[in-house]
PDB file of N, CA and C in Angstrom:
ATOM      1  N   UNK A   1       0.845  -1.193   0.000  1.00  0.00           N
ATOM      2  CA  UNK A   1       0.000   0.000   0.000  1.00  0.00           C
ATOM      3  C   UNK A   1       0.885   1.249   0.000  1.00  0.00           C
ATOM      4  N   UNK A   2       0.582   1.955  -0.792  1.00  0.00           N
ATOM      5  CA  UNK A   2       1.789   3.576  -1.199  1.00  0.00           C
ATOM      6  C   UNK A   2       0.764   4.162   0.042  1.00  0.00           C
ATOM      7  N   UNK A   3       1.382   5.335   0.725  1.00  0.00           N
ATOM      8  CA  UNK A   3       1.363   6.197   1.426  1.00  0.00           C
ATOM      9  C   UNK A   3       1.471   7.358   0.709  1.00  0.00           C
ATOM     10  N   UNK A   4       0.481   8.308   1.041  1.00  0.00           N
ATOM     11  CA  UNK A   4       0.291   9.727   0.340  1.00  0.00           C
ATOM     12  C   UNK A   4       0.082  10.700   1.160  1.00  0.00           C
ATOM     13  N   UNK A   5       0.486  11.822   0.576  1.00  0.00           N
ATOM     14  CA  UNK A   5       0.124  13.134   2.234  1.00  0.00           C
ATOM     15  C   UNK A   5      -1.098  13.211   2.259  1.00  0.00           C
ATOM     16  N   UNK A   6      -2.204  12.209   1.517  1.00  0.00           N
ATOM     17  CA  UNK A   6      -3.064  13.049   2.406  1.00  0.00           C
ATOM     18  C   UNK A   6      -3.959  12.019   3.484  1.00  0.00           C
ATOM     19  N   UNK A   7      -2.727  10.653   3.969  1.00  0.00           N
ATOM     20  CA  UNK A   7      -2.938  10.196   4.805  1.00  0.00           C
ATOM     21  C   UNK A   7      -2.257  10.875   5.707  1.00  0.00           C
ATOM     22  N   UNK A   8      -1.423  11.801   6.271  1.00  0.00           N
ATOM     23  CA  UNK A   8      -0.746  12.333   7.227  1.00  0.00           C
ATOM     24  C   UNK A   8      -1.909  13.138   8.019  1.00  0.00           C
ATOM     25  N   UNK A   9      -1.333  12.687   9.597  1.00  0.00           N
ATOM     26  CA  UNK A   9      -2.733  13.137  10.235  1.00  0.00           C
ATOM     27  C   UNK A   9      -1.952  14.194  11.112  1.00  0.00           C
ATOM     28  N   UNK A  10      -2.610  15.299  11.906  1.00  0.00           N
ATOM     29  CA  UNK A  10      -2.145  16.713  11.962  1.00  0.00           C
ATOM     30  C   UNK A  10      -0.823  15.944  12.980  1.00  0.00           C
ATOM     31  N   UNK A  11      -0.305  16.791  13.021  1.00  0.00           N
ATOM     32  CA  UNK A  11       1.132  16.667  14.099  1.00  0.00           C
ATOM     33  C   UNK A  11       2.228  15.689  13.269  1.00  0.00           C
ATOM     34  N   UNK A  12       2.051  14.704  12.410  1.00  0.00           N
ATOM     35  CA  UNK A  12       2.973  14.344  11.645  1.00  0.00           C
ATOM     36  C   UNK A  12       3.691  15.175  10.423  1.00  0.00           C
ATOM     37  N   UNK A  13       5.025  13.818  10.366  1.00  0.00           N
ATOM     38  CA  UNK A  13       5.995  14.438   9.403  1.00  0.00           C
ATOM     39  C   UNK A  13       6.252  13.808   8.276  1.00  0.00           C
ATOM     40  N   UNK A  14       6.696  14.146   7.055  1.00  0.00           N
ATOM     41  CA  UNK A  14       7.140  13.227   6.117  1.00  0.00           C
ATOM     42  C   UNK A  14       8.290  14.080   5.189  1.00  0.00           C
ATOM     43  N   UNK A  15       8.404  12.979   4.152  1.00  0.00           N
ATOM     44  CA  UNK A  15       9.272  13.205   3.097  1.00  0.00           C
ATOM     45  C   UNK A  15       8.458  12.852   2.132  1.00  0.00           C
ATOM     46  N   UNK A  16       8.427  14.084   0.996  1.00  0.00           N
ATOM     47  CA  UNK A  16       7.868  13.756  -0.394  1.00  0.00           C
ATOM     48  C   UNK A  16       8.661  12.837  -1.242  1.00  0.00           C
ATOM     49  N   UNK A  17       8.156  11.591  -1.429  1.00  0.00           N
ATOM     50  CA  UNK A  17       9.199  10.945  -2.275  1.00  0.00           C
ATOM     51  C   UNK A  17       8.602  11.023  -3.899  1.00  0.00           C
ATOM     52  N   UNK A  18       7.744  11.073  -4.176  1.00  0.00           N
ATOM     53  CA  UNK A  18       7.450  11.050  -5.921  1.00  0.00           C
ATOM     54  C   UNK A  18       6.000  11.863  -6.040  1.00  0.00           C
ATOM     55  N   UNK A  19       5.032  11.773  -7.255  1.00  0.00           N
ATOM     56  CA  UNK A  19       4.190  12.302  -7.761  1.00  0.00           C
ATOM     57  C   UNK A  19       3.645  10.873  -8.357  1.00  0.00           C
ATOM     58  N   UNK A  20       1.788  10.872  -7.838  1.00  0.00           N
ATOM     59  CA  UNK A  20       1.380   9.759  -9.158  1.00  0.00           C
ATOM     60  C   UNK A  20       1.839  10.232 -10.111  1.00  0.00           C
ATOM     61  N   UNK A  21       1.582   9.183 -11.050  1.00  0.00           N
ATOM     62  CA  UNK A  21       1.174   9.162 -12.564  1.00  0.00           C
ATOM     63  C   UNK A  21       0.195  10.245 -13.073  1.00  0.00           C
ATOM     64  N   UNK A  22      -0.775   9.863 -12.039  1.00  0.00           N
ATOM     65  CA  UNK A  22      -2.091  10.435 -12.792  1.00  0.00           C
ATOM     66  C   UNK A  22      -1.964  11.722 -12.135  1.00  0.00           C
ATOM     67  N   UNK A  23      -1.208  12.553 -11.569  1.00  0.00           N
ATOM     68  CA  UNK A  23      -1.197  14.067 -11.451  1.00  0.00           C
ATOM     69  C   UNK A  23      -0.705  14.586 -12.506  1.00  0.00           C
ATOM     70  N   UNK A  24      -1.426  15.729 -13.070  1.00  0.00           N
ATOM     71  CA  UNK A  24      -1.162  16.484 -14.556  1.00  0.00           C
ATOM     72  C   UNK A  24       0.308  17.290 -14.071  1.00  0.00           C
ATOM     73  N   UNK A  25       0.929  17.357 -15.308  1.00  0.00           N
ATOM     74  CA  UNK A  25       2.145  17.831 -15.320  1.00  0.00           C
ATOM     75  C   UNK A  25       2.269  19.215 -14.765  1.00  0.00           C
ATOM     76  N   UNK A  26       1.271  20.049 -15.360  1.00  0.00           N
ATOM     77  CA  UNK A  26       0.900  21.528 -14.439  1.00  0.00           C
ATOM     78  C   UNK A  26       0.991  21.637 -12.879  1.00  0.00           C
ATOM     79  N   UNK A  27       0.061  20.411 -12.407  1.00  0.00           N
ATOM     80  CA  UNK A  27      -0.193  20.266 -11.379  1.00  0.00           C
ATOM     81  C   UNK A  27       1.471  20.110 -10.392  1.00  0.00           C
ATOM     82  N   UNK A  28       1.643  19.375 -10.812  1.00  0.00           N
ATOM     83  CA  UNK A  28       3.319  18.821  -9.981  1.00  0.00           C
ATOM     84  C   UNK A  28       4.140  19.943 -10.704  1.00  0.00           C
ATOM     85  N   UNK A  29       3.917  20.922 -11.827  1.00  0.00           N
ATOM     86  CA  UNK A  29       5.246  21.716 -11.603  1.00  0.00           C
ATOM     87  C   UNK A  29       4.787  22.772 -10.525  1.00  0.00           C
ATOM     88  N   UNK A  30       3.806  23.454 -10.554  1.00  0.00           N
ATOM     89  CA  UNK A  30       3.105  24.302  -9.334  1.00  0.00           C
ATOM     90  C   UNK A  30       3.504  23.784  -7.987  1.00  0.00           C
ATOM     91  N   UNK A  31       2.913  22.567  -7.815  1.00  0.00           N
ATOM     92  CA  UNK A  31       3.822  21.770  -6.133  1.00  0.00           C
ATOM     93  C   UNK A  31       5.223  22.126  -6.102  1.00  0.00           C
ATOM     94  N   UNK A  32       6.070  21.766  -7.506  1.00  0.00           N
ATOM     95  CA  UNK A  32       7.797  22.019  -6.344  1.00  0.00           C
ATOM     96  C   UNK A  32       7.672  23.743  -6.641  1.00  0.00           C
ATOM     97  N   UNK A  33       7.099  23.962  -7.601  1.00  0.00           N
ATOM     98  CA  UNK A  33       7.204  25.523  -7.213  1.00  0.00           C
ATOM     99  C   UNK A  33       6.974  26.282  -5.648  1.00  0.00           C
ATOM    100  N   UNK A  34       5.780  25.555  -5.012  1.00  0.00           N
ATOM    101  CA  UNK A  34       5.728  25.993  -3.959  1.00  0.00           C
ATOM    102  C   UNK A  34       6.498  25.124  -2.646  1.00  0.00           C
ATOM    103  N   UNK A  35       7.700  24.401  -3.433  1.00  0.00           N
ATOM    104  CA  UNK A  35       8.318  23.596  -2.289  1.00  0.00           C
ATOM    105  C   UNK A  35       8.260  21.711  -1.834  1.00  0.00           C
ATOM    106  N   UNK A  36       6.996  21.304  -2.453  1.00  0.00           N
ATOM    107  CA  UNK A  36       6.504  20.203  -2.412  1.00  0.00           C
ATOM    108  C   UNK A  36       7.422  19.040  -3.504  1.00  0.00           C
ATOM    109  N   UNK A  37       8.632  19.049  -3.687  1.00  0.00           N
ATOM    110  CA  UNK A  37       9.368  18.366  -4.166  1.00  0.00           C
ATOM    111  C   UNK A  37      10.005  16.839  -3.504  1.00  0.00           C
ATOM    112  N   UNK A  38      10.757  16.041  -4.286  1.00  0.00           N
ATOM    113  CA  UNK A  38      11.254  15.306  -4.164  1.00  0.00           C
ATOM    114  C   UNK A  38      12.376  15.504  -3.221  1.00  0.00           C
ATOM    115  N   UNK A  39      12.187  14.305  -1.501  1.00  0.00           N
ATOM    116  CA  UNK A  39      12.741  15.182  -0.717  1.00  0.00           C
ATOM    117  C   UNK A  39      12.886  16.087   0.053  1.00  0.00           C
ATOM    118  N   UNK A  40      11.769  16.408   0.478  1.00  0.00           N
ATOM    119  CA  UNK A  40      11.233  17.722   1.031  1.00  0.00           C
ATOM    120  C   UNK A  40      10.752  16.834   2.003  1.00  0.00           C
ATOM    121  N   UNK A  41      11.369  18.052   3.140  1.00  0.00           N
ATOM    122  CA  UNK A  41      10.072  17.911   4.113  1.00  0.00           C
ATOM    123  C   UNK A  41       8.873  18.198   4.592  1.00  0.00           C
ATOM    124  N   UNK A  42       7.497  17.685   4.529  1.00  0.00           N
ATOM    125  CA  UNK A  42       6.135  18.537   4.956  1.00  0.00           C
ATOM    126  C   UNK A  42       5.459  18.075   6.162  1.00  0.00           C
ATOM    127  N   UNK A  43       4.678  18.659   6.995  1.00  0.00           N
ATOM    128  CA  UNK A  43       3.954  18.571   8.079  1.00  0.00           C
ATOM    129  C   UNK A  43       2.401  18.855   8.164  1.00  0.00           C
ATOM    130  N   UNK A  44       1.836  17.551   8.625  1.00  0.00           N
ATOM    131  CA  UNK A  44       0.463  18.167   8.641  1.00  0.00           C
ATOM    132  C   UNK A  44      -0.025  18.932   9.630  1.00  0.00           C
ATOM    133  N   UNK A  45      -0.512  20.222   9.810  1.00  0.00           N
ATOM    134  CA  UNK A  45      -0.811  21.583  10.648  1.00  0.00           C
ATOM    135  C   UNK A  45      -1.781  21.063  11.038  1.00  0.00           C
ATOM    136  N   UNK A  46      -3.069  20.971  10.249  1.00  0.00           N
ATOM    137  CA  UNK A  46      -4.239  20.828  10.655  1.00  0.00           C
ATOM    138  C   UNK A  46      -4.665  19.947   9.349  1.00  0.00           C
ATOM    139  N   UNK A  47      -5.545  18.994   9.748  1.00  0.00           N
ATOM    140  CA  UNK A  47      -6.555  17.666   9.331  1.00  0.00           C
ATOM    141  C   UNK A  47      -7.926  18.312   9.963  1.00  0.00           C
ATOM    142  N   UNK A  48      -8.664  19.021   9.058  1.00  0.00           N
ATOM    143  CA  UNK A  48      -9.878  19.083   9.911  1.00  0.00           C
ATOM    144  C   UNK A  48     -11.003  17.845   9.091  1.00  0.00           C
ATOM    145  N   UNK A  49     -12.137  17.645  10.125  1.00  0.00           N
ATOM    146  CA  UNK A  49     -13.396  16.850   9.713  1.00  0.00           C
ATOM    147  C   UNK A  49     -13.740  17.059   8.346  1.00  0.00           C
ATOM    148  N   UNK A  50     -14.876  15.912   8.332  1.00  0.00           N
ATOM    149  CA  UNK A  50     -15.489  15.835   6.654  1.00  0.00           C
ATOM    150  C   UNK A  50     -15.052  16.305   5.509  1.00  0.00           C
ATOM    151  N   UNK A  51     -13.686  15.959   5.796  1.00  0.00           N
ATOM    152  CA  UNK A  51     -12.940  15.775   4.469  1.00  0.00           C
ATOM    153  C   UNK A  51     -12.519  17.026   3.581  1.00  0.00           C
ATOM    154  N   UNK A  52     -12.632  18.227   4.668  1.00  0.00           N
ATOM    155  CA  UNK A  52     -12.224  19.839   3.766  1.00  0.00           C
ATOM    156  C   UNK A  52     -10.601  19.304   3.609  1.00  0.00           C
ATOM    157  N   UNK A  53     -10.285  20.337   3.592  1.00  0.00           N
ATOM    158  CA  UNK A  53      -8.541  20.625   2.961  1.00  0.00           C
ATOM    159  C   UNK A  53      -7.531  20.260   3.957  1.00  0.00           C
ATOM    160  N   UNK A  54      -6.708  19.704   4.002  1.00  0.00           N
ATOM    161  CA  UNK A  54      -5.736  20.198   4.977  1.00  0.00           C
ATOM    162  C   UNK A  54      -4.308  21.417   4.717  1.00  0.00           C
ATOM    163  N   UNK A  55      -4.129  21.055   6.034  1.00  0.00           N
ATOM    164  CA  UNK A  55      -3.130  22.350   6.000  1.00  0.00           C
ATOM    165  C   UNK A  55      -1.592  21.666   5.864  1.00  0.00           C
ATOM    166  N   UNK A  56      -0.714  22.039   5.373  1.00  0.00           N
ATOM    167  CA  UNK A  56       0.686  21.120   4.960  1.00  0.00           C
ATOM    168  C   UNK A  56       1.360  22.838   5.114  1.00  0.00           C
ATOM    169  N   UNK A  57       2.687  22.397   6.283  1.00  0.00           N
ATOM    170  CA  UNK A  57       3.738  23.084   6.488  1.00  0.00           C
ATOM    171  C   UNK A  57       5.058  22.515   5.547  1.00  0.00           C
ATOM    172  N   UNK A  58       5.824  23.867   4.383  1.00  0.00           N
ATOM    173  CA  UNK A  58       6.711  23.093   3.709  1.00  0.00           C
ATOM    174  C   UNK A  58       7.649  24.367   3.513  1.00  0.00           C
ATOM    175  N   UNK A  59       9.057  24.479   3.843  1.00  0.00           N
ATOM    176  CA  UNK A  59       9.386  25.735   3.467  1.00  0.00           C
ATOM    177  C   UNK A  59       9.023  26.780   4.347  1.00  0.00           C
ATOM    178  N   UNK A  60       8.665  26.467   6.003  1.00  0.00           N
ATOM    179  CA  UNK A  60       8.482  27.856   6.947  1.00  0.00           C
ATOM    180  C   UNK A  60       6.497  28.583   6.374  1.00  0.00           C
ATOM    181  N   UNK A  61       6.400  27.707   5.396  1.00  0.00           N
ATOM    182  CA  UNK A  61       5.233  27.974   4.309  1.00  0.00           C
ATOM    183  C   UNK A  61       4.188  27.198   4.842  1.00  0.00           C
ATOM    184  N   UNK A  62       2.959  27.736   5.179  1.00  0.00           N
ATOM    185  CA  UNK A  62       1.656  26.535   5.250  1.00  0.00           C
ATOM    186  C   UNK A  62       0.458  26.847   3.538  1.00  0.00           C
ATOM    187  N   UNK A  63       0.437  25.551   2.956  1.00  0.00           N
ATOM    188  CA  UNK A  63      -0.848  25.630   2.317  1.00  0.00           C
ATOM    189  C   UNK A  63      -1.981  25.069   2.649  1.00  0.00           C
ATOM    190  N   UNK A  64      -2.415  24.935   1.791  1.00  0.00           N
ATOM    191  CA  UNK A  64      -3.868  24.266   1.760  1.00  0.00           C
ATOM    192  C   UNK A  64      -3.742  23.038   0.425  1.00  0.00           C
ATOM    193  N   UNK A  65      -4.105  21.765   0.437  1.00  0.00           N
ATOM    194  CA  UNK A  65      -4.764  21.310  -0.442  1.00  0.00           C
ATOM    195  C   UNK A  65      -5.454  20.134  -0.130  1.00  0.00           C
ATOM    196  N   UNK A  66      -6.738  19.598  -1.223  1.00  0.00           N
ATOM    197  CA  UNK A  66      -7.652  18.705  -1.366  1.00  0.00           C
ATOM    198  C   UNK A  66      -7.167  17.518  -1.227  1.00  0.00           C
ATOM    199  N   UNK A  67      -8.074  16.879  -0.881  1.00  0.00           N
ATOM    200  CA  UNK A  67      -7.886  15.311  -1.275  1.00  0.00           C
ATOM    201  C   UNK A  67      -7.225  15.041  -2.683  1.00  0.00           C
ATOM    202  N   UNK A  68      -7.915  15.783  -3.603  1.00  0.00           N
ATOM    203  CA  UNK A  68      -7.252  15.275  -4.998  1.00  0.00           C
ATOM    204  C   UNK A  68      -6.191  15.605  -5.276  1.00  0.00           C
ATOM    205  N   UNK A  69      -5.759  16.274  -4.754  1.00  0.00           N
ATOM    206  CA  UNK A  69      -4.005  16.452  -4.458  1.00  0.00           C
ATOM    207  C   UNK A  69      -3.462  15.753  -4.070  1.00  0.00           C
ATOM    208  N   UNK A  70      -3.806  15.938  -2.702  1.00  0.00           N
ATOM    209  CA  UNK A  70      -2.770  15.322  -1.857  1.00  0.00           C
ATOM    210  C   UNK A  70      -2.909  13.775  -2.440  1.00  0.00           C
ATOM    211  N   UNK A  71      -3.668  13.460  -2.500  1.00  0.00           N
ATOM    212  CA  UNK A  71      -3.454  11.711  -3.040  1.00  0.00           C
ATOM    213  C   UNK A  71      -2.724  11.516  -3.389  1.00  0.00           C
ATOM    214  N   UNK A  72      -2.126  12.306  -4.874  1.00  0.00           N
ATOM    215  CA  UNK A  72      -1.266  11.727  -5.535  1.00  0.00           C
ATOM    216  C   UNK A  72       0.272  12.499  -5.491  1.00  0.00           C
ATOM    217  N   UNK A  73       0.683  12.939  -4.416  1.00  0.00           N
ATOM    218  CA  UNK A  73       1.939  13.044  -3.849  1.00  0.00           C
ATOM    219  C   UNK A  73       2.087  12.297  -3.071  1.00  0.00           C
ATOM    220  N   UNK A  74       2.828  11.567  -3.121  1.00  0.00           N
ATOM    221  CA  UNK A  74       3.994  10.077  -2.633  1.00  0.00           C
ATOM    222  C   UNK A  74       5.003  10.461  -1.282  1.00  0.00           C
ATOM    223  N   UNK A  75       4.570  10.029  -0.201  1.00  0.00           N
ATOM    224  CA  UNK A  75       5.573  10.152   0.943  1.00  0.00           C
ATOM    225  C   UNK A  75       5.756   9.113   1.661  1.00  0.00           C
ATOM    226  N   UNK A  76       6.747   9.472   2.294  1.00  0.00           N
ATOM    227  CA  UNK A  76       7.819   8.872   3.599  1.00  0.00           C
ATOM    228  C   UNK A  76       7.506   9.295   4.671  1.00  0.00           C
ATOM    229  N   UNK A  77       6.564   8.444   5.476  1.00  0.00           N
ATOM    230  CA  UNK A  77       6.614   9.164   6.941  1.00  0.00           C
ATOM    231  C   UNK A  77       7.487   8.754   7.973  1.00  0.00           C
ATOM    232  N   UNK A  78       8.416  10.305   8.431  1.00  0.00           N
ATOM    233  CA  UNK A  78       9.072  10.185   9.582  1.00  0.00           C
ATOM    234  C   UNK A  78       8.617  11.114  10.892  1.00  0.00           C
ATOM    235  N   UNK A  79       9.510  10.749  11.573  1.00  0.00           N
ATOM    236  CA  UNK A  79       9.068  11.522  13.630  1.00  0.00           C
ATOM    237  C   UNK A  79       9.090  12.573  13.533  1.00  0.00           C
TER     238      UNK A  79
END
């Protein structure tokens, strides 16, 4: 089973290791633009209920993104 950020639940850490397949090329150049690269470290801030957005610390930086994002960025979870 692959692990994706947007199983990371608030207070955890990871390492971005790849991009699905099925994320559009736009999509993943915008992510390392904002830091979300291969290698990176991100943190989940906040996981709130029924499935809104979460919050991902990357770069001193917090965003926001969906489920349909986050799915298909590929991580490493560490402490």
């Amino acid at each position: 089973m692959k692990t994706v950020l947007w199983d990371l639940n608030q207070g955890e850490n990871c390492i971005v290791s790849d991009f699905g397949d099925e994320l559009e090329e736009h999509y993943s150049v915008r992510l390392m633009e904002l830091g979300f690269h291969p290698g990176k470290a991100v943190s989940c801030e906040l996981s709130p209920n029924l499935g809104a957005p979460k919050l991902y610390r990357v770069n001193n930086t917090i965003y926001s993104l969906d489920d349909q994002i986050a799915r298909l960025v590929k991580i490493q979870k560490s402490n």
